[in-house]
N, C-alpha and C. Protein backbone atom coordinates (compact mmCIF):
# COMPACT_ATOMS: atom_id res chain seq x y z
N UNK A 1 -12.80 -15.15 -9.34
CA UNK A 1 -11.62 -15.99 -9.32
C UNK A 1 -10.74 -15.62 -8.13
N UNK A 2 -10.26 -16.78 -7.84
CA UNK A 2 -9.39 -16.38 -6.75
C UNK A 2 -7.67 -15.87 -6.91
N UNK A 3 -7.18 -15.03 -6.05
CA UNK A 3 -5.39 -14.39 -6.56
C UNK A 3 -4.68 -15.68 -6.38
N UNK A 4 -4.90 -16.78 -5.73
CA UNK A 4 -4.12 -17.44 -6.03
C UNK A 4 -3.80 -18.34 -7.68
N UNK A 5 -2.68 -18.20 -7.55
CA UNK A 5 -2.34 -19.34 -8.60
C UNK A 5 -2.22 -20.90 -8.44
N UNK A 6 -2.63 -21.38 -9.53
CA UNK A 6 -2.75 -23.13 -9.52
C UNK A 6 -1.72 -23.75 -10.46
N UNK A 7 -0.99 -24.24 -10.27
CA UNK A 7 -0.24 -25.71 -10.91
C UNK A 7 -1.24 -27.01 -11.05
N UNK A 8 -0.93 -27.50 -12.12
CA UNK A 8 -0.98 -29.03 -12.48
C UNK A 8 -0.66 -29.88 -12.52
N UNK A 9 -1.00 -31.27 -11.16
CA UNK A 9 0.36 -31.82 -11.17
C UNK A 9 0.00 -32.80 -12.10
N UNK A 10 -0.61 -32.67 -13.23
CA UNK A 10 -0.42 -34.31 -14.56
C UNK A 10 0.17 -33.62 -15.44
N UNK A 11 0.24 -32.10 -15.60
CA UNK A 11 0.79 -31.70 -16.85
C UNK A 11 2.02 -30.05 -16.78
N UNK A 12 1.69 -30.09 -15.66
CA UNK A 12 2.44 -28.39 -14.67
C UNK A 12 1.89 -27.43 -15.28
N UNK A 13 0.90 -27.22 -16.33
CA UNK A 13 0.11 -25.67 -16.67
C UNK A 13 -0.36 -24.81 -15.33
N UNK A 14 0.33 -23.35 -15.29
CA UNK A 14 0.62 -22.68 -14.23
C UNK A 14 -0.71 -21.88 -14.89
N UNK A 15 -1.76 -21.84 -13.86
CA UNK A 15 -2.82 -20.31 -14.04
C UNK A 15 -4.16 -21.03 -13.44
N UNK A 16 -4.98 -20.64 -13.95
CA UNK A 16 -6.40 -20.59 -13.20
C UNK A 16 -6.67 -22.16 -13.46
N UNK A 17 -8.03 -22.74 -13.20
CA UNK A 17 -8.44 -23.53 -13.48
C UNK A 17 -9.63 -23.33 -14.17
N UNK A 18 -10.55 -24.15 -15.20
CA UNK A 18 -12.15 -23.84 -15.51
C UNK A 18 -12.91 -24.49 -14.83
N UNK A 19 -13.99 -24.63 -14.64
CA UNK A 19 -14.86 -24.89 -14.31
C UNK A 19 -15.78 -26.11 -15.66
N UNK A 20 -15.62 -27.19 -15.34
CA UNK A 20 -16.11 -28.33 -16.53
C UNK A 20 -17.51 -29.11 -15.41
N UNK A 21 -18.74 -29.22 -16.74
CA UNK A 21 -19.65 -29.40 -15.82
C UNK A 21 -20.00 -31.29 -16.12
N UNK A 22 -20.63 -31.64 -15.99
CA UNK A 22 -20.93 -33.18 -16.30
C UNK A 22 -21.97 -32.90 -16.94
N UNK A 23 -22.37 -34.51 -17.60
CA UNK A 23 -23.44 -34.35 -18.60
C UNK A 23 -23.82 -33.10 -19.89
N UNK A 24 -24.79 -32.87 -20.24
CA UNK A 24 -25.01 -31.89 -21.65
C UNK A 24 -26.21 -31.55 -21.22
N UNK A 25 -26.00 -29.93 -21.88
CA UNK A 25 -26.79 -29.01 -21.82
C UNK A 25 -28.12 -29.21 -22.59
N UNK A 26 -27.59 -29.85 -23.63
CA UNK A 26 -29.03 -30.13 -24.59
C UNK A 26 -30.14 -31.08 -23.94
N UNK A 27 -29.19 -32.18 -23.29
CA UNK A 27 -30.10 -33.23 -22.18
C UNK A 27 -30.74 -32.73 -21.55
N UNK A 28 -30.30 -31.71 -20.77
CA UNK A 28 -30.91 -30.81 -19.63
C UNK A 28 -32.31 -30.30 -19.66
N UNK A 29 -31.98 -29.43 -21.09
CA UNK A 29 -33.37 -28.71 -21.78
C UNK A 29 -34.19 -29.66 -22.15
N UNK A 30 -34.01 -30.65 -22.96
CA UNK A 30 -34.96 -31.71 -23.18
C UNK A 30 -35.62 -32.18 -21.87
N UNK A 31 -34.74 -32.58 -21.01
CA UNK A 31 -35.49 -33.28 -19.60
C UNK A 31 -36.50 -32.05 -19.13
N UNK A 32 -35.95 -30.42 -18.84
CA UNK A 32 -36.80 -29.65 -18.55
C UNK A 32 -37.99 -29.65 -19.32
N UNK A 33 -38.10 -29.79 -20.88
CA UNK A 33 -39.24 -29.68 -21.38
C UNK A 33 -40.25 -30.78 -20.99
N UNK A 34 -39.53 -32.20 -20.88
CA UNK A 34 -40.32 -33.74 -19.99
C UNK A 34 -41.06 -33.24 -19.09
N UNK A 35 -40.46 -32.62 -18.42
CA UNK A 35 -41.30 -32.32 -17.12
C UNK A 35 -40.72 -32.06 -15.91
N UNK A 36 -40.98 -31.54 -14.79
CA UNK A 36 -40.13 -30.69 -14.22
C UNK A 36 -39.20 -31.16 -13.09
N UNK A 37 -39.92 -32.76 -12.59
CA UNK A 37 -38.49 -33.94 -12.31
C UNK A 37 -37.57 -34.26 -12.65
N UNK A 38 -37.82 -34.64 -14.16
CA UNK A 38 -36.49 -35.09 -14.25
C UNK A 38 -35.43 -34.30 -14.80
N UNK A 39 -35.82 -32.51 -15.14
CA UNK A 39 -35.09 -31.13 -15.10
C UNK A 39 -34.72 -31.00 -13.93
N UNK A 40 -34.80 -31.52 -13.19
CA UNK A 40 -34.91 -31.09 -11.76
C UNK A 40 -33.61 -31.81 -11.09
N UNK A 41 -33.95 -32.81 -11.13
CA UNK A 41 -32.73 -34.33 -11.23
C UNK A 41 -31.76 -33.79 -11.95
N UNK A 42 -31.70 -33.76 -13.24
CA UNK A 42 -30.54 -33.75 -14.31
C UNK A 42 -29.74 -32.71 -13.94
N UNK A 43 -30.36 -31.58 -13.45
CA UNK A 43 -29.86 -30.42 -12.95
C UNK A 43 -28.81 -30.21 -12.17
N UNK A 44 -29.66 -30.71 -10.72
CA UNK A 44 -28.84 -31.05 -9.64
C UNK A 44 -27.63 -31.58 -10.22
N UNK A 45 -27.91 -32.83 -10.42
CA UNK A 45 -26.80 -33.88 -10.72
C UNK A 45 -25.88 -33.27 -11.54
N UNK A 46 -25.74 -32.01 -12.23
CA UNK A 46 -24.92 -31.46 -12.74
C UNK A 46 -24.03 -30.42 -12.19
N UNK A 47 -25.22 -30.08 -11.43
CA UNK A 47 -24.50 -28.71 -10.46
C UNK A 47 -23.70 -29.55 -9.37
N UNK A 48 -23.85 -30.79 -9.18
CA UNK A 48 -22.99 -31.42 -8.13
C UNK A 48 -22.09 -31.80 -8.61
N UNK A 49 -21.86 -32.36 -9.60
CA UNK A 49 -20.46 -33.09 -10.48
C UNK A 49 -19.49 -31.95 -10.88
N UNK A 50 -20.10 -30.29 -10.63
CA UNK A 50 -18.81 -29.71 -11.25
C UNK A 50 -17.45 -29.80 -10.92
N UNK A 51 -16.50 -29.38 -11.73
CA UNK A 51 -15.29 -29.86 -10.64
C UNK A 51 -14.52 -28.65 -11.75
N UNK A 52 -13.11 -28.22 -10.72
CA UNK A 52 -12.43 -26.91 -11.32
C UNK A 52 -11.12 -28.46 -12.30
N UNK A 53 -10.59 -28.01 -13.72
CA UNK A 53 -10.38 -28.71 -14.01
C UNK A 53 -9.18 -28.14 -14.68
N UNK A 54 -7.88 -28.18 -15.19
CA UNK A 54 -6.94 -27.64 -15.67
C UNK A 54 -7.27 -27.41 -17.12
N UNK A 55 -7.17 -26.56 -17.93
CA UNK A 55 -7.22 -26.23 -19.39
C UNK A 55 -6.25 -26.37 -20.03
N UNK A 56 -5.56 -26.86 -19.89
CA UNK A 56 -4.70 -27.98 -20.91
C UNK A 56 -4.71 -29.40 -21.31
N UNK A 57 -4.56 -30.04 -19.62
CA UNK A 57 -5.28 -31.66 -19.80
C UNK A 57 -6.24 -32.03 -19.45
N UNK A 58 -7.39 -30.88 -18.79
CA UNK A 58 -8.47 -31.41 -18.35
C UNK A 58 -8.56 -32.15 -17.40
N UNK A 59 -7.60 -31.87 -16.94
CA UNK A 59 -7.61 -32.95 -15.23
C UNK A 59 -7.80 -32.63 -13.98
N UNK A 60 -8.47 -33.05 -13.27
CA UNK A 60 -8.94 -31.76 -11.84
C UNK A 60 -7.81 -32.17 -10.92
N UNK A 61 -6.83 -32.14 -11.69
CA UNK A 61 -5.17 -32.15 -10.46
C UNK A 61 -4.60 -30.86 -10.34
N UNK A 62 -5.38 -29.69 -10.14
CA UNK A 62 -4.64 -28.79 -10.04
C UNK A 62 -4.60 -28.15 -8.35
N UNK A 63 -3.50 -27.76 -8.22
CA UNK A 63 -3.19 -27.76 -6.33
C UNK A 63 -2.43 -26.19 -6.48
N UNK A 64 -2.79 -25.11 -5.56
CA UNK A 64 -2.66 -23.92 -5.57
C UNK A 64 -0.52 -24.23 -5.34
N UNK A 65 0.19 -22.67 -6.01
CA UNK A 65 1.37 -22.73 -6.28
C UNK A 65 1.82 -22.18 -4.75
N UNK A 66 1.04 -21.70 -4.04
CA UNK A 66 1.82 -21.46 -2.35
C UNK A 66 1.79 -22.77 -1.34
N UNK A 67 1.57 -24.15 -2.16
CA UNK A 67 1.50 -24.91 -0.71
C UNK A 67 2.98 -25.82 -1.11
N UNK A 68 3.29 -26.24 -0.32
CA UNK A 68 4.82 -27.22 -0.38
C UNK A 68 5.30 -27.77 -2.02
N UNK A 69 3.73 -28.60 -1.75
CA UNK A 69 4.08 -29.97 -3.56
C UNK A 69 4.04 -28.76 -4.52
N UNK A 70 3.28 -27.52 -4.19
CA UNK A 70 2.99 -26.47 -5.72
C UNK A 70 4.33 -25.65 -5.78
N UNK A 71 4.84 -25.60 -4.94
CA UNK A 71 6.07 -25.01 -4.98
C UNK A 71 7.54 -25.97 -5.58
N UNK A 72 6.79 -27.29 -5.33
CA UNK A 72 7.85 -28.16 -6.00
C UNK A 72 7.47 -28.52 -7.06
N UNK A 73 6.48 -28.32 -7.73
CA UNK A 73 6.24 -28.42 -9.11
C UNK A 73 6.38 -27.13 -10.03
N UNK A 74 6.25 -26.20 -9.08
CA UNK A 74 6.65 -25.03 -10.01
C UNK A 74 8.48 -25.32 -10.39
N UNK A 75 9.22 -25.32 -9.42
CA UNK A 75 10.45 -26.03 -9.74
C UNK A 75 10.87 -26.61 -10.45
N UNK A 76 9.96 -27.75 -10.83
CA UNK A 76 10.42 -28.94 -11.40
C UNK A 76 10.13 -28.99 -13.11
N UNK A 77 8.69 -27.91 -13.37
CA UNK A 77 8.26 -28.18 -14.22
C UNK A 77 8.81 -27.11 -15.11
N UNK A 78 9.67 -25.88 -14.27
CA UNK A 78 9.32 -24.87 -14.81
C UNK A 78 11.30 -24.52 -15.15
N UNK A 79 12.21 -25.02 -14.36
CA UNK A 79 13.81 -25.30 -14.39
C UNK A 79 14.51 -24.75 -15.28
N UNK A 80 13.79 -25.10 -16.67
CA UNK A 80 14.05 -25.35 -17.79
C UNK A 80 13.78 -24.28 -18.45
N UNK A 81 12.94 -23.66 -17.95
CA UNK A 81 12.72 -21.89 -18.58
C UNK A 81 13.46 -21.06 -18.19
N UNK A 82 14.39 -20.89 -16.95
CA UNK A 82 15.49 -20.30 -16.99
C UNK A 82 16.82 -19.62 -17.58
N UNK A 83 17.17 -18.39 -17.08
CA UNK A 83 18.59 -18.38 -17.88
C UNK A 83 19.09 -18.26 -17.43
């Protein structure tokens, strides 16, 4: 993982992101047992669709907290936790 921190800009959850993959694992194994194309295919096509995704809303809007907009969402989202 990387030291930076990530914001969310659909929901402002401040921390890492996960890693969410496309399609199902069970598909996968089944296609591998088919035969070794279309394991092969399904695969790929999964390892390409990953995308880092926020763990709260699941949305791959998350933008690291050192660049301009992450610094204004930490602001905006966060104001209110203050004392």
């Amino acid at each position: 993982m990387s030291d930076i921190t990530m914001v969310c800009t659909s929901c402002g959850f401040v921390g890492n992101p996960k890693n969410k993959t496309q399609g199902s694992f069970w598909v996968e194994i089944f296609l591998w047992i088919c035969g070794i194309l279309p394991g092969v295919l399904y695969s790929v096509w999964r390892w390409t669709t990953r995308k880092k995704v926020c763990p709260a809303c699941n949305n791959p809007t998350m933008i690291p907290t050192n660049t301009p907009r992450g610094i204004e969402l930490l602001k905006q989202h966060h104001k209110g936790n203050e004392k």
